[in-house]
C-alpha atoms as a PDB file:
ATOM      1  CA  UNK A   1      69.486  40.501 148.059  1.00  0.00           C
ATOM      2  CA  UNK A   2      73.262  40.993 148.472  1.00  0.00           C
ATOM      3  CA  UNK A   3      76.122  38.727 149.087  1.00  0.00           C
ATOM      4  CA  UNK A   4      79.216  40.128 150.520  1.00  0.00           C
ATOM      5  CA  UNK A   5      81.988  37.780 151.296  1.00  0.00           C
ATOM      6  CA  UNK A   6      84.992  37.874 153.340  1.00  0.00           C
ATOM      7  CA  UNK A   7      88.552  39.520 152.647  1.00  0.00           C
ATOM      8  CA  UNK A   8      91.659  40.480 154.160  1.00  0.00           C
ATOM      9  CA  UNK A   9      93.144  43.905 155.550  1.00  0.00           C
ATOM     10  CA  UNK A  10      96.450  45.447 156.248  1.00  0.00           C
ATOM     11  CA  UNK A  11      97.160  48.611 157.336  1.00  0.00           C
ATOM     12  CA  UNK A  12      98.511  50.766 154.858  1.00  0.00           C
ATOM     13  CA  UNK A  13     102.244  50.389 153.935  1.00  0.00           C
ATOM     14  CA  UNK A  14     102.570  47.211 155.553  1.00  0.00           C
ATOM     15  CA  UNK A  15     103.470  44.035 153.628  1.00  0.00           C
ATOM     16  CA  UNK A  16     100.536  42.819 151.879  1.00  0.00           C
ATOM     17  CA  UNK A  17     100.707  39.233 152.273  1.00  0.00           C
ATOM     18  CA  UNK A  18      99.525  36.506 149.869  1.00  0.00           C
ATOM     19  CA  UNK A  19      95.716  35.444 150.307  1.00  0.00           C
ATOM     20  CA  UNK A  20      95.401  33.970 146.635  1.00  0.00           C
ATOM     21  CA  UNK A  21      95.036  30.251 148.150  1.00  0.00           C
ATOM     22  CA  UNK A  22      93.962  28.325 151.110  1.00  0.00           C
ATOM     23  CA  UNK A  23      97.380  27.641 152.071  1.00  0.00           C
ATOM     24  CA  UNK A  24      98.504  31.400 151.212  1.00  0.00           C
ATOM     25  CA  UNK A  25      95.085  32.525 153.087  1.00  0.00           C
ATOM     26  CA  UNK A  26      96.300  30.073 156.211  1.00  0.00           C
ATOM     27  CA  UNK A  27      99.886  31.137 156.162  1.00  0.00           C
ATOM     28  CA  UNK A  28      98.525  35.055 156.057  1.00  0.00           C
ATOM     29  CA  UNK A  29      96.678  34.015 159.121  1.00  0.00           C
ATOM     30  CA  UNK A  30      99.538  31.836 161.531  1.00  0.00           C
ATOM     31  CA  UNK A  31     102.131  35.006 160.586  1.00  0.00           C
ATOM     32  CA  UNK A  32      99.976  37.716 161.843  1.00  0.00           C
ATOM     33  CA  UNK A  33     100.650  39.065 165.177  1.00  0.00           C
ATOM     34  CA  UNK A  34      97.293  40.101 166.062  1.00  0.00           C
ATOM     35  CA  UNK A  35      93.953  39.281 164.043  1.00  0.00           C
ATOM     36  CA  UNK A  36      91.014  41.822 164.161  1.00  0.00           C
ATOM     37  CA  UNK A  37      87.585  40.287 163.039  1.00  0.00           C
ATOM     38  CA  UNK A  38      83.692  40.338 164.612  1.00  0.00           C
ATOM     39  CA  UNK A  39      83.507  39.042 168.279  1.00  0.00           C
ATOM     40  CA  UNK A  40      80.927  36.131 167.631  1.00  0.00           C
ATOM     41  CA  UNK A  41      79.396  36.110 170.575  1.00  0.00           C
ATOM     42  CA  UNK A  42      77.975  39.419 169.556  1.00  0.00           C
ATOM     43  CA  UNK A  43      75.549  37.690 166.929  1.00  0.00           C
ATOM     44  CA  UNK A  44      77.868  38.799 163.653  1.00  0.00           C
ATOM     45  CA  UNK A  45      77.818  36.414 160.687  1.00  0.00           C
ATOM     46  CA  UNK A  46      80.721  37.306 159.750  1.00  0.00           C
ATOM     47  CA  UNK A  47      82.488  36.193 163.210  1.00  0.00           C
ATOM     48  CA  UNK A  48      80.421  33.419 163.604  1.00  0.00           C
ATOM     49  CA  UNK A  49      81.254  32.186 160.196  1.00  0.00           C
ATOM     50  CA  UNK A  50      85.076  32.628 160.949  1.00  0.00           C
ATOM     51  CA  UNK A  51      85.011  30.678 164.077  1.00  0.00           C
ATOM     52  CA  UNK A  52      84.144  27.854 161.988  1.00  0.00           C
ATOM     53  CA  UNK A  53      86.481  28.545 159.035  1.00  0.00           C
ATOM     54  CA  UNK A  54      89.120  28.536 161.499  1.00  0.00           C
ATOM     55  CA  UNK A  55      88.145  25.472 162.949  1.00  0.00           C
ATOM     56  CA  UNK A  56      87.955  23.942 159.648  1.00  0.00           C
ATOM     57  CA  UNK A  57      91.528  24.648 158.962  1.00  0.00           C
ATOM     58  CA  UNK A  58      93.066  23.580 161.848  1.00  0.00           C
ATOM     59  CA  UNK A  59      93.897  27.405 162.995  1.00  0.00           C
ATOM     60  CA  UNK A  60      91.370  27.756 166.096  1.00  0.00           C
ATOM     61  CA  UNK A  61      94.005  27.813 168.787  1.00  0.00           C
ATOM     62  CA  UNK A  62      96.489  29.990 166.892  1.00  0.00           C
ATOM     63  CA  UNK A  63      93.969  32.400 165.950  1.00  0.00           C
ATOM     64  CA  UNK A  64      91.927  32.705 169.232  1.00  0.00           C
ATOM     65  CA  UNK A  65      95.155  33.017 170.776  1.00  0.00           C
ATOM     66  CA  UNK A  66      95.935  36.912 168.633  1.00  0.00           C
ATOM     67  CA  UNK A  67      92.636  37.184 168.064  1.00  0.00           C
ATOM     68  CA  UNK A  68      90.788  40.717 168.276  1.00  0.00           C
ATOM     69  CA  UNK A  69      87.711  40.366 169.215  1.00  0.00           C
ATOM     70  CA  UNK A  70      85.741  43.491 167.387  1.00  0.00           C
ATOM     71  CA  UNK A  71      81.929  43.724 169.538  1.00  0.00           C
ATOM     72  CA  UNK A  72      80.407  45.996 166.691  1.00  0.00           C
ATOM     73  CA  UNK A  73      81.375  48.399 164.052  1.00  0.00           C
ATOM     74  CA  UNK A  74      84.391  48.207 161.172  1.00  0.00           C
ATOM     75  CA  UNK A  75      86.659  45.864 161.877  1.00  0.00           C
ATOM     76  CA  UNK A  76      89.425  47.319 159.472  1.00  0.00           C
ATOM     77  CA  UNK A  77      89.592  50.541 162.090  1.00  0.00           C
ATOM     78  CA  UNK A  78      91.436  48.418 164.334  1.00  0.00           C
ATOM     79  CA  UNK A  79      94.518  48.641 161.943  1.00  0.00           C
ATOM     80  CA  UNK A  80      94.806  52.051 162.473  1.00  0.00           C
ATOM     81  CA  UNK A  81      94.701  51.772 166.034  1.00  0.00           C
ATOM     82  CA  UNK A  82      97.060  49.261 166.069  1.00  0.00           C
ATOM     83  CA  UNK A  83      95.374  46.865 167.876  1.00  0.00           C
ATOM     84  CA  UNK A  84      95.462  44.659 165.008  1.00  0.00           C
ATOM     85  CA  UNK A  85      97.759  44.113 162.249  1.00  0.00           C
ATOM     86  CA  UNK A  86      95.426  42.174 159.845  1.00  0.00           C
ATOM     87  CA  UNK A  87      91.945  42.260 159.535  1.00  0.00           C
ATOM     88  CA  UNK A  88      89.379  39.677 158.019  1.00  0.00           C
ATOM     89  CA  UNK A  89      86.218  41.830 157.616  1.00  0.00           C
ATOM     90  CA  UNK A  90      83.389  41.573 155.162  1.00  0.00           C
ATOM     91  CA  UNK A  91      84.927  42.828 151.800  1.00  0.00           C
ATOM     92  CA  UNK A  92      82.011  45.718 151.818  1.00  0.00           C
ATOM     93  CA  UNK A  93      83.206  46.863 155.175  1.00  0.00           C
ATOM     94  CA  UNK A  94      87.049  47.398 154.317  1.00  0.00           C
ATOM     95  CA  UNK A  95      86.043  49.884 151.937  1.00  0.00           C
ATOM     96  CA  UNK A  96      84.592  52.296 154.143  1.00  0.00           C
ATOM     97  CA  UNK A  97      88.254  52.268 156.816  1.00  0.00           C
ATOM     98  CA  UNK A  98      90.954  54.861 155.837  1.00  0.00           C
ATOM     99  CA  UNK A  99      94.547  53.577 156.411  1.00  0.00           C
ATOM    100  CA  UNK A 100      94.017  50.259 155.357  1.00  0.00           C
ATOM    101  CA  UNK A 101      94.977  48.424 152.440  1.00  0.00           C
ATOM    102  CA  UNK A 102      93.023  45.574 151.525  1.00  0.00           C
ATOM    103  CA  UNK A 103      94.927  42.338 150.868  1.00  0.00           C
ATOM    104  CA  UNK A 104      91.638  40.926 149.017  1.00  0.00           C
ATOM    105  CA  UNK A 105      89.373  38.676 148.890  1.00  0.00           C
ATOM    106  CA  UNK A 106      89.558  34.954 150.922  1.00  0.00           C
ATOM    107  CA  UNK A 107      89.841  32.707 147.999  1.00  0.00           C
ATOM    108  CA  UNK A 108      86.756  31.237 147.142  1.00  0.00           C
ATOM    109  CA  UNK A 109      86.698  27.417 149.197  1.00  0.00           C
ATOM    110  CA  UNK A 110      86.429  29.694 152.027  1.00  0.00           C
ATOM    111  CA  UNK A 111      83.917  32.295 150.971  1.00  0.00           C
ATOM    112  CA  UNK A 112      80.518  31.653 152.409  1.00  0.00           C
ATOM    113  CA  UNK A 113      78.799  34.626 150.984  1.00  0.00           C
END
């Protein structure tokens, strides 16, 4: 069995912000114009999950407000497209997108792998 936990993307050359902390992770989150992550009411874990992370911090309106909403597929990819300017995919999946730089991992209070 494998565990795969959640991170944070950028697309290459932006600022990589600071994800180190739950306060860094939260700031990363309210300064991000547009968040790209799994659309949970497509059945991903790792959407479903971040619904209730978000709620959890207090960031449900803000985020669902920029939020991305990704039906299937990589996540990350939306950087490149520009339809996103972070990302919070599973750390496996950021990997696999060219043109993104990957912040890191969510520190672990909010890893749920």
């Amino acid at each position: 069995m494998s565990r795969v936990g959640i991170g944070c993307a950028v697309k290459t050359g932006a600022p990589i912000p600071d994800s180190s902390t739950v306060a860094a992770f939260r700031a990363a989150l309210l300064a991000a114009r547009k968040v790209a992550y799994i659309d949970p009411a497509s059945g991903g874990s790792s959407g479903i999950y971040l619904d209730g992370l978000y709620q959890r911090l207090a960031l449900s309106d803000a985020v669902h407000a920029k939020a991305v909403l990704v039906p299937g597929g990589l996540v990350a990819a939306r950087l490149g497209t520009g339809e996103g300017d972070a990302a919070i995919p599973p750390l496996s999946e950021s990997c696999a997108v060219a043109g993104r730089a990957a912040v890191g991992p969510a520190p672990p209070p909010l890893q749920d792998p």
